[in-house]
N, C-alpha and C. Protein backbone atom coordinates (compact mmCIF):
# COMPACT_ATOMS: atom_id res chain seq x y z
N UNK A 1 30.32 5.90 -34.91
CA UNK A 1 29.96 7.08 -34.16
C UNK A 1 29.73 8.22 -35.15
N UNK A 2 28.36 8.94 -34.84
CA UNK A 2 27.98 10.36 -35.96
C UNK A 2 29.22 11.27 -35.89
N UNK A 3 28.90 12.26 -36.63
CA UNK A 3 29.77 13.97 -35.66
C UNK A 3 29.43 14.30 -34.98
N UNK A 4 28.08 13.90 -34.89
CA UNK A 4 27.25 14.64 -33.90
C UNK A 4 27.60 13.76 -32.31
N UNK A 5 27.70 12.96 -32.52
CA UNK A 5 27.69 12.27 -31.08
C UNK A 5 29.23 12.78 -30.24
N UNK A 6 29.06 13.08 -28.80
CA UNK A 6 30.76 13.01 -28.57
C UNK A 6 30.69 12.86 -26.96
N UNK A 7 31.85 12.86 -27.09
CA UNK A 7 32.53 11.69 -25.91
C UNK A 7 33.57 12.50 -24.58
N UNK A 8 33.35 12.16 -23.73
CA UNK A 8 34.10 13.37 -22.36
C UNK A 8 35.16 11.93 -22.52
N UNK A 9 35.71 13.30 -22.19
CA UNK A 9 37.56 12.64 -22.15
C UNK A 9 38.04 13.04 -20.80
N UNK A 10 38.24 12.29 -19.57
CA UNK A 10 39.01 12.26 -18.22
C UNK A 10 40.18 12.73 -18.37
N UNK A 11 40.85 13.18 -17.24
CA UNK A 11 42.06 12.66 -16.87
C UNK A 11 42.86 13.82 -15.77
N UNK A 12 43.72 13.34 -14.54
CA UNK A 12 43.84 13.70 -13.52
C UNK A 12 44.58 14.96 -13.32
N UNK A 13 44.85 15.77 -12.85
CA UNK A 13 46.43 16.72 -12.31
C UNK A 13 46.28 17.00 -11.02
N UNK A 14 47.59 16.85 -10.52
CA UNK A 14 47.81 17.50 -9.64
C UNK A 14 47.65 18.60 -9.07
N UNK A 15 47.87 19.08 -8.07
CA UNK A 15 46.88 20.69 -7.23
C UNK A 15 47.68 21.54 -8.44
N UNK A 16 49.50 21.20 -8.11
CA UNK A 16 50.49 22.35 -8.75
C UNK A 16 50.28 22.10 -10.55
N UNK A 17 49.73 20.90 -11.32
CA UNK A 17 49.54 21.17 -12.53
C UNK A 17 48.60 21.90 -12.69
N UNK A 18 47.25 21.84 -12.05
CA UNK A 18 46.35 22.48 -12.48
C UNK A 18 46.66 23.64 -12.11
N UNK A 19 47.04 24.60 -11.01
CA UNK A 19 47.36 25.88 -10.86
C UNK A 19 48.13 26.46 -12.57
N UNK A 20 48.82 25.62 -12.80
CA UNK A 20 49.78 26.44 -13.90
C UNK A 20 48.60 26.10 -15.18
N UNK A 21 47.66 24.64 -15.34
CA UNK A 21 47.26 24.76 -16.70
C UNK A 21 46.29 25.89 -16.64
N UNK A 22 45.53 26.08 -15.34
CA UNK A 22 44.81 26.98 -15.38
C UNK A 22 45.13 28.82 -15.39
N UNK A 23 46.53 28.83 -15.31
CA UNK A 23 46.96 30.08 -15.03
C UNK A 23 47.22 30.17 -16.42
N UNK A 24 47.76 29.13 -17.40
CA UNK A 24 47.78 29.51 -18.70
C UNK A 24 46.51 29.44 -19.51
N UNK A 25 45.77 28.61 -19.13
CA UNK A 25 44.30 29.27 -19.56
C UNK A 25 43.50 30.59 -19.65
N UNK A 26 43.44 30.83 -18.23
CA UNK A 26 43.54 32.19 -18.11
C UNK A 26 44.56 33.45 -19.22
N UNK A 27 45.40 33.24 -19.26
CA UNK A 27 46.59 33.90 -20.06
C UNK A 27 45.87 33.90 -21.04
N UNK A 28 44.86 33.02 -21.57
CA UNK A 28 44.63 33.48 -23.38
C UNK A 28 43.27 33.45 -23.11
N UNK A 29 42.31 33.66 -21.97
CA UNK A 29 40.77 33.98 -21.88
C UNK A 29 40.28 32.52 -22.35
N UNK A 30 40.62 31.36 -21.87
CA UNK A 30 39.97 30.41 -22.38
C UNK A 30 39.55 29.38 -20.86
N UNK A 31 38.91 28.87 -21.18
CA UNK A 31 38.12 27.86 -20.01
C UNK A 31 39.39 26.85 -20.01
N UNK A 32 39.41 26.16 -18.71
CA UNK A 32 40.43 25.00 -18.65
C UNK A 32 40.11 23.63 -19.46
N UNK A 33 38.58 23.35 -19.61
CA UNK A 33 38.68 22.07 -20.47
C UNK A 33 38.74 22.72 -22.22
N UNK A 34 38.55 23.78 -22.92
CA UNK A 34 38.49 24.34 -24.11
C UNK A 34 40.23 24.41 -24.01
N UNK A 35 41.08 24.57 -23.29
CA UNK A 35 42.29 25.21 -22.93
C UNK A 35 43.09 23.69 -23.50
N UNK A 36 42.86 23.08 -22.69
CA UNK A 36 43.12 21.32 -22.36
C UNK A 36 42.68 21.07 -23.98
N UNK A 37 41.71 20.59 -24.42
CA UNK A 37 41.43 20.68 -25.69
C UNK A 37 42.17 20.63 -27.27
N UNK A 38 42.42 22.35 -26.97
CA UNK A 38 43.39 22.57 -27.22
C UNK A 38 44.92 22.76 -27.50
N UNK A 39 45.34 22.00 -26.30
CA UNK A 39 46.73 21.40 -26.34
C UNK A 39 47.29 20.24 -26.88
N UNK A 40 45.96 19.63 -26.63
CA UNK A 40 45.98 17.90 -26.92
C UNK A 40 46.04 17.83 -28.53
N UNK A 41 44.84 18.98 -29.06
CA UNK A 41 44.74 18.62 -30.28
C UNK A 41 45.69 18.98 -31.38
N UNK A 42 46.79 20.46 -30.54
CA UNK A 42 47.95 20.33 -31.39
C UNK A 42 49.34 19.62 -30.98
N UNK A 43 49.21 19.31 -30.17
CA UNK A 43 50.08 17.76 -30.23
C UNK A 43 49.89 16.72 -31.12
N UNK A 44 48.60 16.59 -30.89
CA UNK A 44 48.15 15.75 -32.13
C UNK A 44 48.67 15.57 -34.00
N UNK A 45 48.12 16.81 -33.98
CA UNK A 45 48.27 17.63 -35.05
C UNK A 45 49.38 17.72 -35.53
N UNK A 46 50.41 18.46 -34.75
CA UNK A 46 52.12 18.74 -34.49
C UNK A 46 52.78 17.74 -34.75
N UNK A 47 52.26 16.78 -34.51
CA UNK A 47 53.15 15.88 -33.90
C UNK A 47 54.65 15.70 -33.10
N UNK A 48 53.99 16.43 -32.22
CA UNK A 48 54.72 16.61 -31.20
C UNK A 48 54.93 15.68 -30.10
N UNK A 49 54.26 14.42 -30.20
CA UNK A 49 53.70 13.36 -29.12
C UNK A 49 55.21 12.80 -29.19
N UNK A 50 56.06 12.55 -27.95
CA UNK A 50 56.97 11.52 -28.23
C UNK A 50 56.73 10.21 -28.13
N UNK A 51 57.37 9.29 -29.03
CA UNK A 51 57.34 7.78 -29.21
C UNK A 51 57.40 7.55 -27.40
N UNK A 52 57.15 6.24 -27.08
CA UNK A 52 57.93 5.24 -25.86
C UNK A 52 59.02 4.85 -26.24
N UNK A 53 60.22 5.18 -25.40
CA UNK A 53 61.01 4.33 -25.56
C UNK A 53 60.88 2.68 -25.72
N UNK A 54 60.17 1.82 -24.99
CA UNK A 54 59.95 0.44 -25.28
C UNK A 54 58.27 0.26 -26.00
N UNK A 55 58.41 -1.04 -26.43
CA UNK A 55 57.00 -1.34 -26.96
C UNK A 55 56.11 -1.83 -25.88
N UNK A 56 55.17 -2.16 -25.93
CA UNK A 56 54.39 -2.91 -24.82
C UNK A 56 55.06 -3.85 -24.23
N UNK A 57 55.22 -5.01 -25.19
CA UNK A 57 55.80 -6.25 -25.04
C UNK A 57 57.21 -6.33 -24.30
N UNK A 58 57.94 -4.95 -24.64
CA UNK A 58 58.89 -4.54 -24.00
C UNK A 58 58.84 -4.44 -22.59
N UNK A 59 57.51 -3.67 -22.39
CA UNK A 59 57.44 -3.38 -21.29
C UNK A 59 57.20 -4.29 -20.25
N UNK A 60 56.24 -5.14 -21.13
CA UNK A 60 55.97 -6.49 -20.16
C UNK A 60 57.58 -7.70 -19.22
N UNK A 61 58.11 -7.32 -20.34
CA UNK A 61 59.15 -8.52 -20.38
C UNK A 61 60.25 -7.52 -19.04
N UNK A 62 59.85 -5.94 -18.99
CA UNK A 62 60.68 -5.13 -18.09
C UNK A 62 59.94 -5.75 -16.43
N UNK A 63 58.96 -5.41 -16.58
CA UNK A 63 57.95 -5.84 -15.47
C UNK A 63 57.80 -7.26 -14.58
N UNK A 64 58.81 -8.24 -15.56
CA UNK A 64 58.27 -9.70 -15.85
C UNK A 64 59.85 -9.66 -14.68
N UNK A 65 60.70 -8.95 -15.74
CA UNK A 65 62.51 -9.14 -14.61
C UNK A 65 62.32 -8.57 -13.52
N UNK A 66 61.61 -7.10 -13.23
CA UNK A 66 61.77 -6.37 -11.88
C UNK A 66 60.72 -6.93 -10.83
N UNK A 67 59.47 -7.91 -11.32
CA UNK A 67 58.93 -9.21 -10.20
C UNK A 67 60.27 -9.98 -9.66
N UNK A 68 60.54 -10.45 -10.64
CA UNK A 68 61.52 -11.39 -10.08
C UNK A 68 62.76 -11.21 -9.32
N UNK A 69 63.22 -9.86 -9.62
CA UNK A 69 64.62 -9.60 -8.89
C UNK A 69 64.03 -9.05 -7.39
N UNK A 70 62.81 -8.41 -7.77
CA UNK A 70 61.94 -7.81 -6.29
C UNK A 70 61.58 -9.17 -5.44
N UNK A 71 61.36 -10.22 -6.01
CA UNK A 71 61.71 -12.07 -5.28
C UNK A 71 62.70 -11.73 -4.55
N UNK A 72 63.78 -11.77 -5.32
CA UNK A 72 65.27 -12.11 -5.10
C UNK A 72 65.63 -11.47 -4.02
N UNK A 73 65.17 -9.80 -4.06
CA UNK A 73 65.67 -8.87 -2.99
C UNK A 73 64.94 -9.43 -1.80
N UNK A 74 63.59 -9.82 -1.77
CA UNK A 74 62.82 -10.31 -0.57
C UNK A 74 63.40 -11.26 0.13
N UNK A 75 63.76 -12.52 -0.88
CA UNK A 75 64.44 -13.43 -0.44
C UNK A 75 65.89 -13.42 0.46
N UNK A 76 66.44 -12.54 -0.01
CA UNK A 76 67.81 -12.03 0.83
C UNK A 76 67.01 -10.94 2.11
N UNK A 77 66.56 -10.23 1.88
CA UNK A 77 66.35 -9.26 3.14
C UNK A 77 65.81 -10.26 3.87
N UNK A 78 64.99 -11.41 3.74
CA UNK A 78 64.50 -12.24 4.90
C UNK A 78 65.59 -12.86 5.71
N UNK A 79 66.11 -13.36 4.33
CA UNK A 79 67.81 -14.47 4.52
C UNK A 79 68.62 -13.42 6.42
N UNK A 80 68.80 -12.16 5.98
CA UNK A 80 69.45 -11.20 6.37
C UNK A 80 69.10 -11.02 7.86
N UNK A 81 67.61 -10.70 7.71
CA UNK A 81 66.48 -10.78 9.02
C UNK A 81 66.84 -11.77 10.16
N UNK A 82 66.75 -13.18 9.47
CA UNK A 82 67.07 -14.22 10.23
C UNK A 82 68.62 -14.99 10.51
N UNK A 83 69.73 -14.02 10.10
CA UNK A 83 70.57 -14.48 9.98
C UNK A 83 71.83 -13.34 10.60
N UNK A 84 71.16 -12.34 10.96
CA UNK A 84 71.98 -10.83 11.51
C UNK A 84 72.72 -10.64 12.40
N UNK A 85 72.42 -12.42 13.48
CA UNK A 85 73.88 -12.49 14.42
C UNK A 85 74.91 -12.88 13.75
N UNK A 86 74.47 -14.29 13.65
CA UNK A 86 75.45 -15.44 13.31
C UNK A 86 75.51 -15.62 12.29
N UNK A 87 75.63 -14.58 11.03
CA UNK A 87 76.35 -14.75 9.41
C UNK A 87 77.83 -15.71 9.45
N UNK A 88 78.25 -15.99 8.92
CA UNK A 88 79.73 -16.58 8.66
C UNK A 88 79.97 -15.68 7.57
N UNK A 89 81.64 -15.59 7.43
CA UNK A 89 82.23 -14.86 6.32
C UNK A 89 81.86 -15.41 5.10
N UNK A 90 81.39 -16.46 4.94
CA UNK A 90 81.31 -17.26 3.54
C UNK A 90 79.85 -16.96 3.40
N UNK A 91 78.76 -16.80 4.20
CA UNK A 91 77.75 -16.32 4.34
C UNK A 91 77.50 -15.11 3.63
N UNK A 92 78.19 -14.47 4.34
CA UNK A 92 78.36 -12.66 4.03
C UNK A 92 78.92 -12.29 2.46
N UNK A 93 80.15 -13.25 2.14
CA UNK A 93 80.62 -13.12 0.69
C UNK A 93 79.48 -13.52 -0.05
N UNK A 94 78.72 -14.68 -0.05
CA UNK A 94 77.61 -15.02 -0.85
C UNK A 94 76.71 -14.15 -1.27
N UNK A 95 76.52 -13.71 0.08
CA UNK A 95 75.21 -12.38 0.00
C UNK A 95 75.61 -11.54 -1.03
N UNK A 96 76.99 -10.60 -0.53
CA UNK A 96 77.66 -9.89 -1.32
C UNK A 96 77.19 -9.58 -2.73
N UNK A 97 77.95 -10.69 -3.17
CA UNK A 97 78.34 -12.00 -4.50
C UNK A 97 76.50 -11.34 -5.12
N UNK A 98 75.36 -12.25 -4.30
CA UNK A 98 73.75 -11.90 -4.52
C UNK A 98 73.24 -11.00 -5.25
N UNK A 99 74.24 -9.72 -4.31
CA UNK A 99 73.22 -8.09 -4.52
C UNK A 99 73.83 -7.71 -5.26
N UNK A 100 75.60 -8.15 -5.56
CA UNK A 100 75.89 -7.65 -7.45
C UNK A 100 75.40 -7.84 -8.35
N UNK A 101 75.06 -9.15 -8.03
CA UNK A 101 74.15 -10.30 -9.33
C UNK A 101 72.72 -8.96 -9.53
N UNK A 102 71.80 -8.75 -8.69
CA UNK A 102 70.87 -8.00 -8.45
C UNK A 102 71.04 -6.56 -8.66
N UNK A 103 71.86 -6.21 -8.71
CA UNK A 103 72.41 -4.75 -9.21
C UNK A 103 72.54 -4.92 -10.12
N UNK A 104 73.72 -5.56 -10.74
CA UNK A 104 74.04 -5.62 -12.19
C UNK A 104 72.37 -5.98 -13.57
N UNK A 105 71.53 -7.02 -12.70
CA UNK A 105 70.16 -7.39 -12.94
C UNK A 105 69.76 -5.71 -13.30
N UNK A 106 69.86 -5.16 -12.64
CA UNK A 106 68.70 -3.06 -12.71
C UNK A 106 69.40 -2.48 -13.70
N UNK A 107 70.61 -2.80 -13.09
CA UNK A 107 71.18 -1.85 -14.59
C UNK A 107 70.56 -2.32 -15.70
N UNK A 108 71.56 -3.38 -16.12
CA UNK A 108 70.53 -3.94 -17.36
C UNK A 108 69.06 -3.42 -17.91
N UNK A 109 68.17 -3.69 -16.74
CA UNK A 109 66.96 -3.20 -16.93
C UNK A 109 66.79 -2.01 -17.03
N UNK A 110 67.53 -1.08 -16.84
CA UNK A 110 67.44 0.66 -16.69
C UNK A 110 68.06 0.93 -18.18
N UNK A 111 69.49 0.18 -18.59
CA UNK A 111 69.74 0.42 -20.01
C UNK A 111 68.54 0.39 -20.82
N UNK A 112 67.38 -0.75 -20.94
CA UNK A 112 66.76 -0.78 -21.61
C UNK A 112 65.75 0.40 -22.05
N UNK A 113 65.59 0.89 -20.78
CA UNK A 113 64.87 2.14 -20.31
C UNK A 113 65.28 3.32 -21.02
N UNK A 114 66.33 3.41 -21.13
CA UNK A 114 67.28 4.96 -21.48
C UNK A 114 66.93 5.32 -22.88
């Protein structure tokens, strides 16, 4: 790519972000995409950008557990659905027993997060 050539750069806000990026635009007489621009490029610059806490791969493998425990929860809320008269106590302890297993499962996954 020349210098000369260049490239529009997207990207979304909300009603209440844009009210404020544009109210601070305004604040220094500048247009909202020159404004925008500008922020990006001393972040850049600054380095001010924070890391991710996880890597991609991280992330995948986060995504990969919260499919599966989101199974797990389906699987019991159905269990639950069809079973909401006539549970037995040994029934009910199992379940129990389930949604710790499945809790304790998020935490985990939320440590990773932190």
């Amino acid at each position: 790519m020349s210098s000369k050539e260049l490239t529009q750069v997207k990207f979304r806000l909300n009603a209440e972000e844009l009210e404020v990026w544009q109210q601070k635009a305004n604040e220094r007489n500048m247009t909202l995409p020159k404004f925008s621009k500008q922020i990006v490029n001393q972040v850049i610059t600054q380095g001010k950008l924070k890391q991710p806490k996880i890597n991609q791969e991280q992330g995948a493998e986060v995504i990969t557990h919260l499919a599966k425990l989101g199974g797990n929860i389906n699987q019991i809320a159905k269990w639950c659905n069809m079973n909401k008269i006539n549970a037995t106590s040994t029934q009910i302890e199992r379940l129990e027993y389930n949604l710790e297993r499945v809790q304790k499962e998020l935490e985990l996954i939320w440590q990773q997060l932190k």
